[in-house]
N, C-alpha and C. Protein backbone atom coordinates (compact mmCIF):
# COMPACT_ATOMS: atom_id res chain seq x y z
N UNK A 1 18.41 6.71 155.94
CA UNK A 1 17.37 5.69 156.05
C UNK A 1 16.43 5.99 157.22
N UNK A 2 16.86 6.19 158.69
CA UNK A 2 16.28 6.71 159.75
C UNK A 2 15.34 7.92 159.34
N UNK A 3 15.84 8.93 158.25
CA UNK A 3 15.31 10.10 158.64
C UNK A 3 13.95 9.86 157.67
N UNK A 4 14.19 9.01 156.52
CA UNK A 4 13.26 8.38 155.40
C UNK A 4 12.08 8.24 156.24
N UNK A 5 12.36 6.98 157.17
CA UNK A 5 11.34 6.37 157.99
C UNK A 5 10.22 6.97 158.35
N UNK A 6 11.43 8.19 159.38
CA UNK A 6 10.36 9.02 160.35
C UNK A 6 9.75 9.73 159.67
N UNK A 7 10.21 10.55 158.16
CA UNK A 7 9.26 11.07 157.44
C UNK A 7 7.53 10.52 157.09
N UNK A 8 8.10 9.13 156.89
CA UNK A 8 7.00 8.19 156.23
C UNK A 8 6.04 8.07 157.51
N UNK A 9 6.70 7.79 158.58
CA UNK A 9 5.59 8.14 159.74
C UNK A 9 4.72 8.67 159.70
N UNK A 10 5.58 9.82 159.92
CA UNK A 10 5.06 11.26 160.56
C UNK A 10 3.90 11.25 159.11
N UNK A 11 4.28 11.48 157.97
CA UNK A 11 2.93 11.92 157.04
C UNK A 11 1.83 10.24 157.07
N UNK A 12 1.91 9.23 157.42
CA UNK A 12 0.87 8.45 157.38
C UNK A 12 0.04 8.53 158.78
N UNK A 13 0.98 9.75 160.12
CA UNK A 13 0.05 10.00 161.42
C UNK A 13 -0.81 10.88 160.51
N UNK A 14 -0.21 11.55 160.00
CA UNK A 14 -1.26 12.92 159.62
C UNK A 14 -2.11 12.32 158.93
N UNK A 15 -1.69 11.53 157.98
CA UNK A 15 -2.84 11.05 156.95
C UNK A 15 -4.53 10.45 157.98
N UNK A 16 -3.61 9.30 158.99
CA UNK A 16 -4.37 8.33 159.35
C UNK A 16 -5.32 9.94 160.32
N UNK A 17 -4.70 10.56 161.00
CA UNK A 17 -5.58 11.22 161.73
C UNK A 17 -6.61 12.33 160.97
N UNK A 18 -6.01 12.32 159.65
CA UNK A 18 -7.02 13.16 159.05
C UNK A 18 -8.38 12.40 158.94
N UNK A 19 -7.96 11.06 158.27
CA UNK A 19 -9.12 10.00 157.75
C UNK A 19 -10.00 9.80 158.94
N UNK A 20 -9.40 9.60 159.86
CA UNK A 20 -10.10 9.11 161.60
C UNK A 20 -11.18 10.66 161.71
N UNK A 21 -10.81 11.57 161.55
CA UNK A 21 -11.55 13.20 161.66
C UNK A 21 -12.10 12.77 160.11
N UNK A 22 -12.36 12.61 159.50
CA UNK A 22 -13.28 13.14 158.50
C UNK A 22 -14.97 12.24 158.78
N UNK A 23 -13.92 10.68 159.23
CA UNK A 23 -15.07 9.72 159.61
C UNK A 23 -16.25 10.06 160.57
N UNK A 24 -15.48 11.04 161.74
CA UNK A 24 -16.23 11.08 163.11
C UNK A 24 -17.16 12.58 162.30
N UNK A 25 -16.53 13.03 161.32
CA UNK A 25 -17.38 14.72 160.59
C UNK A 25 -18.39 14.34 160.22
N UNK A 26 -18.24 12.92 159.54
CA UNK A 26 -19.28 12.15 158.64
C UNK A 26 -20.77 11.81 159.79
N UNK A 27 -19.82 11.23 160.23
CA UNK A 27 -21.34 10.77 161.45
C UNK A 27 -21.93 11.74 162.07
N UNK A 28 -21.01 12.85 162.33
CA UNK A 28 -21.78 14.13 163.18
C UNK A 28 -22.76 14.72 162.12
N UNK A 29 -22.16 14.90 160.78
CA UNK A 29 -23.07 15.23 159.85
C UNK A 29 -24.40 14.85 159.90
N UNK A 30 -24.65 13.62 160.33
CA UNK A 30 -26.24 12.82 160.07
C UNK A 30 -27.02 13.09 160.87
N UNK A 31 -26.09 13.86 162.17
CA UNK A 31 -27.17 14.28 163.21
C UNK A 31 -27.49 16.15 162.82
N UNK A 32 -27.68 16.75 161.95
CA UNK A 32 -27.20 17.86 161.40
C UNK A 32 -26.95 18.70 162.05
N UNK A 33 -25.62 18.70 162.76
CA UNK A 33 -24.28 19.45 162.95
C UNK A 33 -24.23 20.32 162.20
N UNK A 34 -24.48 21.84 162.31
CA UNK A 34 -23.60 22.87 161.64
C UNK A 34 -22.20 22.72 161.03
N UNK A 35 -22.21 23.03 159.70
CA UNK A 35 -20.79 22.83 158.98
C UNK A 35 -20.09 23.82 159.77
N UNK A 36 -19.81 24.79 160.45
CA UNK A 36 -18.66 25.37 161.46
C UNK A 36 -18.16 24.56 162.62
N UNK A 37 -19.02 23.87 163.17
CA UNK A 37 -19.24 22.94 164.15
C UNK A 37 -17.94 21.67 163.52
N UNK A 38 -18.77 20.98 162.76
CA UNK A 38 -18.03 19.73 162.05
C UNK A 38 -17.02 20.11 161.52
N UNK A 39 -16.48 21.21 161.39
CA UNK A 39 -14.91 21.76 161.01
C UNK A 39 -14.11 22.57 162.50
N UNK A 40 -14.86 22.82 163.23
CA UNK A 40 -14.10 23.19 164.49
C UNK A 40 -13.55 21.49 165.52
N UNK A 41 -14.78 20.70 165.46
CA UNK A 41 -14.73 19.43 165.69
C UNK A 41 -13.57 18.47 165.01
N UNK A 42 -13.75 18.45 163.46
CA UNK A 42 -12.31 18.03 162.19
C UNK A 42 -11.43 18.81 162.54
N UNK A 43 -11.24 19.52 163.34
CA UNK A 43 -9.99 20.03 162.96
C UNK A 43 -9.16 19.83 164.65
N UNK A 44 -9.61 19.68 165.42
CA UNK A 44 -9.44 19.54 166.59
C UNK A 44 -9.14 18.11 167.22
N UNK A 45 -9.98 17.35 166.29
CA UNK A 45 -9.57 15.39 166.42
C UNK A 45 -8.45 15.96 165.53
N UNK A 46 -8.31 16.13 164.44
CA UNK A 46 -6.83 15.75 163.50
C UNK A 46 -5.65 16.69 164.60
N UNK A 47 -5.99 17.62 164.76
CA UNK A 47 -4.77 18.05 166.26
C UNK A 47 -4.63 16.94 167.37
N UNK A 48 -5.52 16.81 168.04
CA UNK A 48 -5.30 15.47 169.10
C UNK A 48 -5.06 14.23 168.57
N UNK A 49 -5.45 13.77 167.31
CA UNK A 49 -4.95 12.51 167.02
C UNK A 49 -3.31 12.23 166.38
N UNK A 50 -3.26 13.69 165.71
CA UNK A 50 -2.05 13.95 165.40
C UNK A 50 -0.99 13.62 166.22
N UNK A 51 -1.37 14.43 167.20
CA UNK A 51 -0.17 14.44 168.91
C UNK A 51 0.83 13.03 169.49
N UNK A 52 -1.19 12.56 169.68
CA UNK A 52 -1.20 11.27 170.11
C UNK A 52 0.10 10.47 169.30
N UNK A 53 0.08 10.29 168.23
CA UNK A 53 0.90 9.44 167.15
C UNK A 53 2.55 10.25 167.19
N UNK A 54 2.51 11.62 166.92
CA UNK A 54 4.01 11.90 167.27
C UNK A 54 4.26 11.51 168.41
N UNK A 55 3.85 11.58 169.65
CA UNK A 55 4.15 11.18 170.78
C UNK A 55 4.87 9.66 170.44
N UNK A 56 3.80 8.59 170.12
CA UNK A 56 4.17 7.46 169.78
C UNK A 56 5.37 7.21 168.83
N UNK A 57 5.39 7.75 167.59
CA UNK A 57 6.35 7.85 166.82
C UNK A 57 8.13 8.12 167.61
N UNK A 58 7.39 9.12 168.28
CA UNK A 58 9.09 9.94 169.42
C UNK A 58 9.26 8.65 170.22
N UNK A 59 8.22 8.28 171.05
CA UNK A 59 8.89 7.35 171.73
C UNK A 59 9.63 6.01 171.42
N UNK A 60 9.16 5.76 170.11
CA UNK A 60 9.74 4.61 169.64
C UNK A 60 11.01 4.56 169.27
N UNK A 61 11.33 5.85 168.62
CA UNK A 61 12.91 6.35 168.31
C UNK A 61 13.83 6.60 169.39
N UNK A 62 13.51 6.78 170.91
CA UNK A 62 14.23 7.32 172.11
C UNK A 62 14.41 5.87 172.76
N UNK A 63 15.51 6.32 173.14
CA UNK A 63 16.70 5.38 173.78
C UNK A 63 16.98 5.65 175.25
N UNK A 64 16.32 5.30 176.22
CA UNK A 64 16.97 5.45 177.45
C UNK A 64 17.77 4.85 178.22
N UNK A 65 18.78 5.79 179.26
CA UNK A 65 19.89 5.22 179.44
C UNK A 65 19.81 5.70 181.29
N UNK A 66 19.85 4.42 182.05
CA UNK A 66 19.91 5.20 183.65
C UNK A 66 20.78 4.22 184.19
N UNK A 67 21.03 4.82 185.16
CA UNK A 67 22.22 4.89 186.03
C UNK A 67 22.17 3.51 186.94
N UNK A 68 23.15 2.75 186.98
CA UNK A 68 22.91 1.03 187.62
C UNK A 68 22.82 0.91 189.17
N UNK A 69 23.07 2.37 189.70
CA UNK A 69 23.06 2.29 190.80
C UNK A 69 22.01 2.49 191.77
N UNK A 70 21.33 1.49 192.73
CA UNK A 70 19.90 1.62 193.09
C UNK A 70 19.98 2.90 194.18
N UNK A 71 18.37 3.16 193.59
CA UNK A 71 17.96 4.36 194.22
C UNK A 71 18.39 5.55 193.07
N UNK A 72 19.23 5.44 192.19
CA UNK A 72 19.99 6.63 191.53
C UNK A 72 18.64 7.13 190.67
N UNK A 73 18.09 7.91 190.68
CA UNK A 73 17.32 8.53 189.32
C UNK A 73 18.13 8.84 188.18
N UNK A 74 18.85 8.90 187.96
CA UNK A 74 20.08 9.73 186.94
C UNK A 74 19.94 9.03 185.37
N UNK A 75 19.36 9.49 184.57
CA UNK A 75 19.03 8.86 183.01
C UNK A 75 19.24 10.01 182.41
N UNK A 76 19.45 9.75 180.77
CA UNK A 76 19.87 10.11 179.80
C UNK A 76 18.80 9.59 178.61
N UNK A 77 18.06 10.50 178.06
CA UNK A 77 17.28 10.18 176.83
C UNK A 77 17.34 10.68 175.78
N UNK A 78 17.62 9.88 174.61
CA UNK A 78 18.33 9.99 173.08
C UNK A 78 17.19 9.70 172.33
N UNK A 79 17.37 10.56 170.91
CA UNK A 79 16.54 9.87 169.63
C UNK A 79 17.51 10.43 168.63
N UNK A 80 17.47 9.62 167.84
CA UNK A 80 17.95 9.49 166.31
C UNK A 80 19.91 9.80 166.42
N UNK A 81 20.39 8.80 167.30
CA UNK A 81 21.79 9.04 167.47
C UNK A 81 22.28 7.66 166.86
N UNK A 82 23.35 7.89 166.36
CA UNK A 82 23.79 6.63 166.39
C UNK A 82 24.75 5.69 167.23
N UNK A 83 25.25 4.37 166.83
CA UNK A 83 25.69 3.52 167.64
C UNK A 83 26.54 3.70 168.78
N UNK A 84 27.39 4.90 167.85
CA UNK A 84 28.63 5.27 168.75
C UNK A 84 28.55 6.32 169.86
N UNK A 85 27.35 7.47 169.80
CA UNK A 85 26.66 8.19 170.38
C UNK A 85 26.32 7.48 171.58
N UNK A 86 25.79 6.84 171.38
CA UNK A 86 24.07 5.81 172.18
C UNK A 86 25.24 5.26 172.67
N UNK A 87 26.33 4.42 172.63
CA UNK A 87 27.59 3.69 173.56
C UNK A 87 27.88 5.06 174.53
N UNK A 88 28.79 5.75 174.05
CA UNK A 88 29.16 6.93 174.54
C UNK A 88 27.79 7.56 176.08
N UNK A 89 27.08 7.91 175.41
CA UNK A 89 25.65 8.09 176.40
C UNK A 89 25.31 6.68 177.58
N UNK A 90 25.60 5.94 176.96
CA UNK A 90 25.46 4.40 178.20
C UNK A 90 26.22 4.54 179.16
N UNK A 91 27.64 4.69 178.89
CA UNK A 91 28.95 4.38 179.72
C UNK A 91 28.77 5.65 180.55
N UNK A 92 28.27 7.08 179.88
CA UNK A 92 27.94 8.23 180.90
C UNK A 92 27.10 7.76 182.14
N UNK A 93 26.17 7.39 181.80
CA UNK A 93 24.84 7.37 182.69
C UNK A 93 24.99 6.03 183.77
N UNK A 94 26.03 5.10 183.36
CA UNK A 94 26.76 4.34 184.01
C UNK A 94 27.79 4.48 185.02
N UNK A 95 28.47 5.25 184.62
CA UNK A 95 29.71 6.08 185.72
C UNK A 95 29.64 7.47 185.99
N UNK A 96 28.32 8.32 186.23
CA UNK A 96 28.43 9.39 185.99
C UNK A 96 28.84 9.63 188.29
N UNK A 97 28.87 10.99 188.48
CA UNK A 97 29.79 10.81 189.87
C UNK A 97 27.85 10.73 190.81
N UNK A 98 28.11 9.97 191.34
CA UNK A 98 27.10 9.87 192.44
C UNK A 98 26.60 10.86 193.57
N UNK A 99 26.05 11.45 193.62
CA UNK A 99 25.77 12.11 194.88
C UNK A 99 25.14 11.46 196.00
N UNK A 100 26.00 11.64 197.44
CA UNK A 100 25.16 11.33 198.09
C UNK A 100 24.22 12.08 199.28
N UNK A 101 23.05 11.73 199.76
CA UNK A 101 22.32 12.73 200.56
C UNK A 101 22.92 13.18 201.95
């Protein structure tokens, strides 16, 4: 089901960032933009808009886990684990051995 999801994501980032690049091709078109131009331009928004959205997509799936003890930096970051994993990873990042300076 998880992996369904992220599929469905991931191809409606691509979709949406294609549509978002064809729109901005369209308008450059009217100012007459060289067709090499408006495809170096399309193709460069659908890379950056692309990103943008996996980024988003990743972060929504990641699970972070840090350490209760103040001052500690000490975290643990998960995606697509399950319940028993993600417990397992808590109780680490919870008791893991402390260093001190």
């Amino acid at each position: 089901m998880k992996d369904t999801r992220h599929r469905v994501l991931v191809t409606g980032a691509v979709a949406f960032s294609a549509a978002l690049s064809v729109v901005i091709g369209l308008r450059l078109s009217g100012y007459g933009v060289p067709l090499s131009l408006l495809l170096a331009c399309g193709l460069s928004c659908v890379a950056t808009f692309s990103s943008l959205l996996f980024r988003l997509i990743s972060a929504m799936s990641t699970t972070t886990h840090r350490c209760t003890r103040p001052g500690c930096d000490f975290r643990v970051s998960l995606a697509h684990t399950d319940a028993a994993e993600n417990r397992r990873w808590q109780e680490i990042a919870a008791h893991h051995p402390h260093r001190s300076a």
